[in-house]
N, C-alpha and C. Protein backbone atom coordinates (compact mmCIF):
# COMPACT_ATOMS: atom_id res chain seq x y z
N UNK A 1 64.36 198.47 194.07
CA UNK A 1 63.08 197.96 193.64
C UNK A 1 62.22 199.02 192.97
N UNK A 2 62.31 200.08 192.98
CA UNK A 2 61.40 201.56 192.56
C UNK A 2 62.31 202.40 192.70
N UNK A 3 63.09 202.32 191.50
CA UNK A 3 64.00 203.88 190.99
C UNK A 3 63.44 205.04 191.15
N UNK A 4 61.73 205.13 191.04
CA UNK A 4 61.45 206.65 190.99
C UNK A 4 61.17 206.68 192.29
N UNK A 5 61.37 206.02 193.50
CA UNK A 5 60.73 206.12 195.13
C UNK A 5 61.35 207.60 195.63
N UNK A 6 61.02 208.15 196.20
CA UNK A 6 61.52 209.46 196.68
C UNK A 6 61.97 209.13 198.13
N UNK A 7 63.28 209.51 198.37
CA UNK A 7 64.23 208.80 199.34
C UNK A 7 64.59 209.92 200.33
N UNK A 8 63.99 209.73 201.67
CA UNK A 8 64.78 211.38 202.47
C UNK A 8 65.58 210.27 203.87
N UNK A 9 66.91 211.12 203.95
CA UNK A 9 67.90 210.68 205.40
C UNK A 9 68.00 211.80 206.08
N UNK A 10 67.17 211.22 207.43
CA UNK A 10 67.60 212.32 208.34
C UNK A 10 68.26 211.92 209.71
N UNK A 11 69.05 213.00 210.59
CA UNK A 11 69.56 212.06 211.33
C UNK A 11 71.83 212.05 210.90
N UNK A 12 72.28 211.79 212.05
CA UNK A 12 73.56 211.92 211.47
C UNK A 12 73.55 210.14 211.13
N UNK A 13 74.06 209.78 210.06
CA UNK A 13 74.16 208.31 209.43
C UNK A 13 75.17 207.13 210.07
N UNK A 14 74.66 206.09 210.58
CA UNK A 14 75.15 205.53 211.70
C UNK A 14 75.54 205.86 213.12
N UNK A 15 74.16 206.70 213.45
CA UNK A 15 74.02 206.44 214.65
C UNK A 15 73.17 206.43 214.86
N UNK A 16 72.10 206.25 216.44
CA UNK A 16 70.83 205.45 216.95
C UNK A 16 70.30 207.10 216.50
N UNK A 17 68.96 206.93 216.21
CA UNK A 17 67.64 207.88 215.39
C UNK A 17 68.20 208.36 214.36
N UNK A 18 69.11 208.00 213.98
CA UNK A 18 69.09 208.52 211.96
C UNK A 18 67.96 207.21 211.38
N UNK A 19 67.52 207.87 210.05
CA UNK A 19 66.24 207.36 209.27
C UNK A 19 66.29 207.60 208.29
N UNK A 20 66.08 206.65 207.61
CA UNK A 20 65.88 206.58 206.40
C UNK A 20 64.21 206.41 206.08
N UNK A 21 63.56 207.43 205.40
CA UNK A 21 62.31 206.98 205.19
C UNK A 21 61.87 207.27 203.09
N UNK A 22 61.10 206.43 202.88
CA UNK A 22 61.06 206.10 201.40
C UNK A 22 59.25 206.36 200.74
N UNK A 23 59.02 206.76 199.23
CA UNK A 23 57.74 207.08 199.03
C UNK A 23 57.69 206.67 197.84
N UNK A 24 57.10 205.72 197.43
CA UNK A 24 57.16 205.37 196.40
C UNK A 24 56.01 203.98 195.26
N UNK A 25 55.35 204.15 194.08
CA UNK A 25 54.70 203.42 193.87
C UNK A 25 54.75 201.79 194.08
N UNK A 26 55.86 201.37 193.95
CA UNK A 26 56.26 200.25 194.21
C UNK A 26 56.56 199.74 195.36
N UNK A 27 57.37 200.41 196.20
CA UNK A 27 57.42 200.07 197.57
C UNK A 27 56.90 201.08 198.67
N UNK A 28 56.17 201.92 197.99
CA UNK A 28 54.83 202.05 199.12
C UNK A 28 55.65 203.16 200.29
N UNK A 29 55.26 203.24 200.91
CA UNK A 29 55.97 204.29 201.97
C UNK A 29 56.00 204.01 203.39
N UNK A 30 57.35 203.91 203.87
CA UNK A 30 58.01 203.56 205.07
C UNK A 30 58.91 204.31 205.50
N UNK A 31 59.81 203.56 206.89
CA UNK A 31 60.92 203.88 207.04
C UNK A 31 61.51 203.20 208.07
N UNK A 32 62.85 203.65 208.26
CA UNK A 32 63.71 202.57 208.96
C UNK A 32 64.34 203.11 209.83
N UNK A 33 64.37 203.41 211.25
CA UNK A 33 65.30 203.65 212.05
C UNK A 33 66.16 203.14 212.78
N UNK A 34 67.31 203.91 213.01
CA UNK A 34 68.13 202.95 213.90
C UNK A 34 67.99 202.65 215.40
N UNK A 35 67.48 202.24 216.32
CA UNK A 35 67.34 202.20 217.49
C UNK A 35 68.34 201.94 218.19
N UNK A 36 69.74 200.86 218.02
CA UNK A 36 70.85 199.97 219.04
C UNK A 36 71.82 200.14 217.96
N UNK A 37 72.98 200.46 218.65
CA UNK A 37 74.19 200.19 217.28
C UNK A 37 75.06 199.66 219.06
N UNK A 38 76.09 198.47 218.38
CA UNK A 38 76.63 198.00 219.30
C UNK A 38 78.01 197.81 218.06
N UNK A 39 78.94 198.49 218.28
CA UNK A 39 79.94 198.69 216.88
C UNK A 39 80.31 197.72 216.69
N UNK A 40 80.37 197.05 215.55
CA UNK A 40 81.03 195.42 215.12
C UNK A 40 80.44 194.29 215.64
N UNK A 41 79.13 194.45 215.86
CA UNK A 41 78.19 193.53 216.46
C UNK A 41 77.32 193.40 216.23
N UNK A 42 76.27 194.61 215.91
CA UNK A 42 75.19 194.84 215.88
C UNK A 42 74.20 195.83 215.41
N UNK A 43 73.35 196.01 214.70
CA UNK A 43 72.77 196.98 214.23
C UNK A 43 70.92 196.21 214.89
N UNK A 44 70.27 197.07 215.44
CA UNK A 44 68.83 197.32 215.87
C UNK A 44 67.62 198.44 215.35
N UNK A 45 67.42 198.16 213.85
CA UNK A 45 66.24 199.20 213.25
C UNK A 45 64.59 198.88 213.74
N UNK A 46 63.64 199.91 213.74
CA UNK A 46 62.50 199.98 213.59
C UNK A 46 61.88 200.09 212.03
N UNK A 47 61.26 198.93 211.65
CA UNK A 47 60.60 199.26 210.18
C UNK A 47 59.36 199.47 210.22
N UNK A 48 59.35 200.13 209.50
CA UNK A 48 57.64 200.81 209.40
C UNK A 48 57.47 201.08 208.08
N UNK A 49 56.20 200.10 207.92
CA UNK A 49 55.49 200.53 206.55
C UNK A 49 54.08 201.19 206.59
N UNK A 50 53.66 202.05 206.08
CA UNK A 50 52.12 202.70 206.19
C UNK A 50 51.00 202.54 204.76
N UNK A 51 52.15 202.55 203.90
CA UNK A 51 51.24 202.35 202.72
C UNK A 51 51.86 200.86 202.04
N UNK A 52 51.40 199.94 201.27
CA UNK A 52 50.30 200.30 201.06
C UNK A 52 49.51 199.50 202.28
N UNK A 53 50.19 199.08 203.36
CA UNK A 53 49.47 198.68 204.44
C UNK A 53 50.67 199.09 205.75
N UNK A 54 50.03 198.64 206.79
CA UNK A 54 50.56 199.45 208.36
C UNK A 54 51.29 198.53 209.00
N UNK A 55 52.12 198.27 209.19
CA UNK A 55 53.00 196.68 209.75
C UNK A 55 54.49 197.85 210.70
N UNK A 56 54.81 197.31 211.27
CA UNK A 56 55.88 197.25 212.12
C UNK A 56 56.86 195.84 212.58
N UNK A 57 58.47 196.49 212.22
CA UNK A 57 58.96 194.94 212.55
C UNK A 57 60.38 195.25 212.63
N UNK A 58 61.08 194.80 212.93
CA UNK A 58 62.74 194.75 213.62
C UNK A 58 63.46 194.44 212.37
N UNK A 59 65.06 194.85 212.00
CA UNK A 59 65.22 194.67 211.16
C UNK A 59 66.78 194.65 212.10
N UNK A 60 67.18 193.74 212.05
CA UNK A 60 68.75 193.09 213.08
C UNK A 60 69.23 193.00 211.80
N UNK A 61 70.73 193.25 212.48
CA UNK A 61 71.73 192.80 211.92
C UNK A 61 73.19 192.33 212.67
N UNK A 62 73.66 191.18 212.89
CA UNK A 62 74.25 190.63 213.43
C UNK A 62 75.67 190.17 212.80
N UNK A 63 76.82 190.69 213.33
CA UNK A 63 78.04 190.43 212.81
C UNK A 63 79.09 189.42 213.57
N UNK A 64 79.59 188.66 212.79
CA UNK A 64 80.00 187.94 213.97
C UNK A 64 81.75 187.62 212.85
N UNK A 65 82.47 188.21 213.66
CA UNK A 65 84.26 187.94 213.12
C UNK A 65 84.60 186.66 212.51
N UNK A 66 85.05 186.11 211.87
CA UNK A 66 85.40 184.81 211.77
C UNK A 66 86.84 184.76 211.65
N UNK A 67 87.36 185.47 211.52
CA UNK A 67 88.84 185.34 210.99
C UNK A 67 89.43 187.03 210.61
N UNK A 68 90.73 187.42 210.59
CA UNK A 68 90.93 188.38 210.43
C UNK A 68 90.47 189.34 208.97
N UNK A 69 89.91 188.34 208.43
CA UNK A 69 89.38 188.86 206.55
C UNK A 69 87.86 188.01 206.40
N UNK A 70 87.20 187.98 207.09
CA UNK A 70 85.85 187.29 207.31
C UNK A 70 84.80 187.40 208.09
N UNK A 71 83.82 187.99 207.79
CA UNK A 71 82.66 188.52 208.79
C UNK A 71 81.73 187.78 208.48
N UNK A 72 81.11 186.95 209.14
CA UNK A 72 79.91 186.38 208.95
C UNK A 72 78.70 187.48 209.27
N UNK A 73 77.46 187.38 208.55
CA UNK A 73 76.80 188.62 208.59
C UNK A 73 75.18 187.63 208.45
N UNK A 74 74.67 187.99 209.84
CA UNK A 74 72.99 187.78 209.67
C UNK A 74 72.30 188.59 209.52
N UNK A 75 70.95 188.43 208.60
CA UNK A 75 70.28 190.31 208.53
C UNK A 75 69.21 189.25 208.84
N UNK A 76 67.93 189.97 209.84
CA UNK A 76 66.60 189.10 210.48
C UNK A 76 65.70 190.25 210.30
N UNK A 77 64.72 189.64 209.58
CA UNK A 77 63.54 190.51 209.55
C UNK A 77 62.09 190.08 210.24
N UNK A 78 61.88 190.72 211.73
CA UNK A 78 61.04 190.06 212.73
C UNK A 78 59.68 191.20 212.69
N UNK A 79 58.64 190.24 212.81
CA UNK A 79 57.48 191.23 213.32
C UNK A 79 56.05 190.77 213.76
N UNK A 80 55.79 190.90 214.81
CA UNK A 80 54.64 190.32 215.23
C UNK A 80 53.21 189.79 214.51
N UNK A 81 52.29 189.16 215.01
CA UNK A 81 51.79 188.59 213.90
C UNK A 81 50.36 189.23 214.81
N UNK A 82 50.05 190.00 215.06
CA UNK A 82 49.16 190.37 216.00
C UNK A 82 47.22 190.20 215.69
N UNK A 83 47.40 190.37 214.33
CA UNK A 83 45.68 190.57 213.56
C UNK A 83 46.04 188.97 212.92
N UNK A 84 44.31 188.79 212.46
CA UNK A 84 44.22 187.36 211.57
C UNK A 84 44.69 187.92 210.23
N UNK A 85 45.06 188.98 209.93
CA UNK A 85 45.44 189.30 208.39
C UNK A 85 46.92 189.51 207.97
N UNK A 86 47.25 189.84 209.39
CA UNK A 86 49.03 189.61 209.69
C UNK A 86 49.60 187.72 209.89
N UNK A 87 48.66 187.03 210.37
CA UNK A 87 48.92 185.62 210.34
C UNK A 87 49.22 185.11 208.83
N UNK A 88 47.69 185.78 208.34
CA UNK A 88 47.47 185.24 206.68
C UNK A 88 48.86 185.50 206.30
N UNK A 89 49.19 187.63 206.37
CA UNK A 89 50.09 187.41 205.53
C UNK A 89 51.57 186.70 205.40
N UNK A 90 51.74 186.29 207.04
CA UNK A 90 52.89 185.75 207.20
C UNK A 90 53.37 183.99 206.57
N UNK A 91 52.30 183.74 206.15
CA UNK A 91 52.27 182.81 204.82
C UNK A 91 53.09 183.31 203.68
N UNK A 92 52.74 184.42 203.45
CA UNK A 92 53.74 184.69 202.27
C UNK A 92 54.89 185.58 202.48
N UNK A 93 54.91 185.82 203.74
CA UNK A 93 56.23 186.76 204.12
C UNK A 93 57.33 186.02 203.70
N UNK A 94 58.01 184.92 204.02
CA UNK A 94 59.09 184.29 203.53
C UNK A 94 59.40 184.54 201.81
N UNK A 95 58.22 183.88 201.27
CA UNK A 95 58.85 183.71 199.69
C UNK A 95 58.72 185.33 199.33
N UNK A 96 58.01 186.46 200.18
CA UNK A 96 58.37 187.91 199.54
C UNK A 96 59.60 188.27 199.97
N UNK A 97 60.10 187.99 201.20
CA UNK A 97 61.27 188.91 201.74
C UNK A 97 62.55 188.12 202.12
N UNK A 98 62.74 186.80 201.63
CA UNK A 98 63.90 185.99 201.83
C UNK A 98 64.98 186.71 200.81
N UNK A 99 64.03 186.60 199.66
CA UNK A 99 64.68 186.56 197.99
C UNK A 99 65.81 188.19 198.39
N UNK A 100 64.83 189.51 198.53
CA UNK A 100 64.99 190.49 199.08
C UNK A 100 66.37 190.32 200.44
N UNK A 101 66.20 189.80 201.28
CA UNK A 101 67.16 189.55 202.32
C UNK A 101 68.22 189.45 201.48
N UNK A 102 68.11 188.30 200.91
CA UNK A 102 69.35 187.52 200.11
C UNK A 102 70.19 188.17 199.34
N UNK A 103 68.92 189.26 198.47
CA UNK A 103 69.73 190.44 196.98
C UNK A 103 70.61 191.32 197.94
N UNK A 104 69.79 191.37 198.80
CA UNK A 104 70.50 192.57 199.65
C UNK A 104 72.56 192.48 200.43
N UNK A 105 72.25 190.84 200.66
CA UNK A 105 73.62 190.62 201.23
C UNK A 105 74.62 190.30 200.42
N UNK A 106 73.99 189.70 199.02
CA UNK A 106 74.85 189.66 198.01
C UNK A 106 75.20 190.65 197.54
N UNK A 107 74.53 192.04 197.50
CA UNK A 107 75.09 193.39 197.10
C UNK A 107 76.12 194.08 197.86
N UNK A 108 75.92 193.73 199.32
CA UNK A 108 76.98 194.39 200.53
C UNK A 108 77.97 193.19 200.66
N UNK A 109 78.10 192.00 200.53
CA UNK A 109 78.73 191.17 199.94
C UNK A 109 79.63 191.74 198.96
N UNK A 110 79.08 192.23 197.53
CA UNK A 110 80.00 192.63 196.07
C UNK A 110 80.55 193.51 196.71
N UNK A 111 79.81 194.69 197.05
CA UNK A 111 80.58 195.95 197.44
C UNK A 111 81.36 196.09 198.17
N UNK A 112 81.55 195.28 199.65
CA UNK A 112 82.46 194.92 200.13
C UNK A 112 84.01 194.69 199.59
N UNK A 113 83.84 193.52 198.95
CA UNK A 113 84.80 192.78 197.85
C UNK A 113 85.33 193.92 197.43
N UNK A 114 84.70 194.80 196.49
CA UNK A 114 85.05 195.74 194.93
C UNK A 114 85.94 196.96 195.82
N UNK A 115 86.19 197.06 197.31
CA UNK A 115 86.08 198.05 197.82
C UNK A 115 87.67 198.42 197.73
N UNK A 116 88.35 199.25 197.23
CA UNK A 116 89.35 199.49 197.36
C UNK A 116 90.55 199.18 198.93
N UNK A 117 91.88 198.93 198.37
CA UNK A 117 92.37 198.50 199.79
C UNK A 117 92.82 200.14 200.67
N UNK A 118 92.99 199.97 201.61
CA UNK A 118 93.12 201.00 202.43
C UNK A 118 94.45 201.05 202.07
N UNK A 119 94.64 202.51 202.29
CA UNK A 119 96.54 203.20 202.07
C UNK A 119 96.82 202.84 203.55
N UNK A 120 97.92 201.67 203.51
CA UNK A 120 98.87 202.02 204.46
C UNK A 120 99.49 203.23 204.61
N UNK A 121 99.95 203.80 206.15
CA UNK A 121 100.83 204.74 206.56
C UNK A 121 101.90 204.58 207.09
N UNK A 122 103.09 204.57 206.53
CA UNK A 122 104.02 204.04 207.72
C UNK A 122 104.55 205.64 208.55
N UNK A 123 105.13 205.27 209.55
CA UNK A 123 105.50 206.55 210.42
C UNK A 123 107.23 205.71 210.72
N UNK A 124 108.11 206.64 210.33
CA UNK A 124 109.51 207.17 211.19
C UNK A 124 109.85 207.64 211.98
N UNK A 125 110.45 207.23 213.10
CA UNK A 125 110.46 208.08 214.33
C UNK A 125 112.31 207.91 214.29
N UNK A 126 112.72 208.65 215.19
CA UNK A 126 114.23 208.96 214.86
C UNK A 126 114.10 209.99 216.55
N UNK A 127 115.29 209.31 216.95
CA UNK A 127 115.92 209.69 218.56
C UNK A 127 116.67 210.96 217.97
N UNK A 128 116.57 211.76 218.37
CA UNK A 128 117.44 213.05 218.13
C UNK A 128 117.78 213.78 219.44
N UNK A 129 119.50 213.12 219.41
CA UNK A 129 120.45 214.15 220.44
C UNK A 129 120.62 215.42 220.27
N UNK A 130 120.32 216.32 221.41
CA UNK A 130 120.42 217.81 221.76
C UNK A 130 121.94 217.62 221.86
């Protein structure tokens, strides 16, 4: 969304307190931590935005197997509605951050797909008489 956003990861990457945090005119400055990783199940972030306003909210991600070549994949973006200005804005939270949800799974979706196949290894083993 903002090519020029200035992007810092800290933290070893996929695991609980790595962060990603972002600065930028367009999307304003936040960040995302990991709180719960439950492997092949589950992902549990903290989002935090400060500029250009102060919000906090959960950012799940839920995997669920379907078949040996099929992952069904929910991404939920939750956050309390605590002030009358957080109510207001949750009027327009949907039509801002569905579209967003959506680009997002269709991209890990493609990339998925485009992803090269893994090298099989086969191994030989052989009985050898002394």
């Amino acid at each position: 969304m903002d090519k020029d956003a200035v992007n810092e990861l800290t933290g070893t990457p996929g695991e609980v307190g790595a962060k990603w945090s972002w600065q930028g005119d367009t999307v304003g400055t936040g960040a995302l931590t990991i709180e719960e990783l439950v492997p092949n199940k589950s992902i549990k972030a903290k989002l935090e935005f400060f500029v250009p306003f102060e919000a906090t909210a959960q950012d799940l991600w839920d995997f669920e197997m379907l078949d040996s070549t099929s992952t069904k994949v929910t991404w939920t973006y939750a956050g309390k509605s605590d002030s009358y200005f957080m109510r207001y804005m949750n009027l327009m939270t949907e039509s801002m951050v569905a579209p967003q949800l959506e680009t997002g799974l269709s991209n890990l979706k493609n990339l998925i797909e485009n992803m090269p196949e893994p090298e099989l290894m086969e191994t030989a083993e052989e009985e050898v008489e002394n």
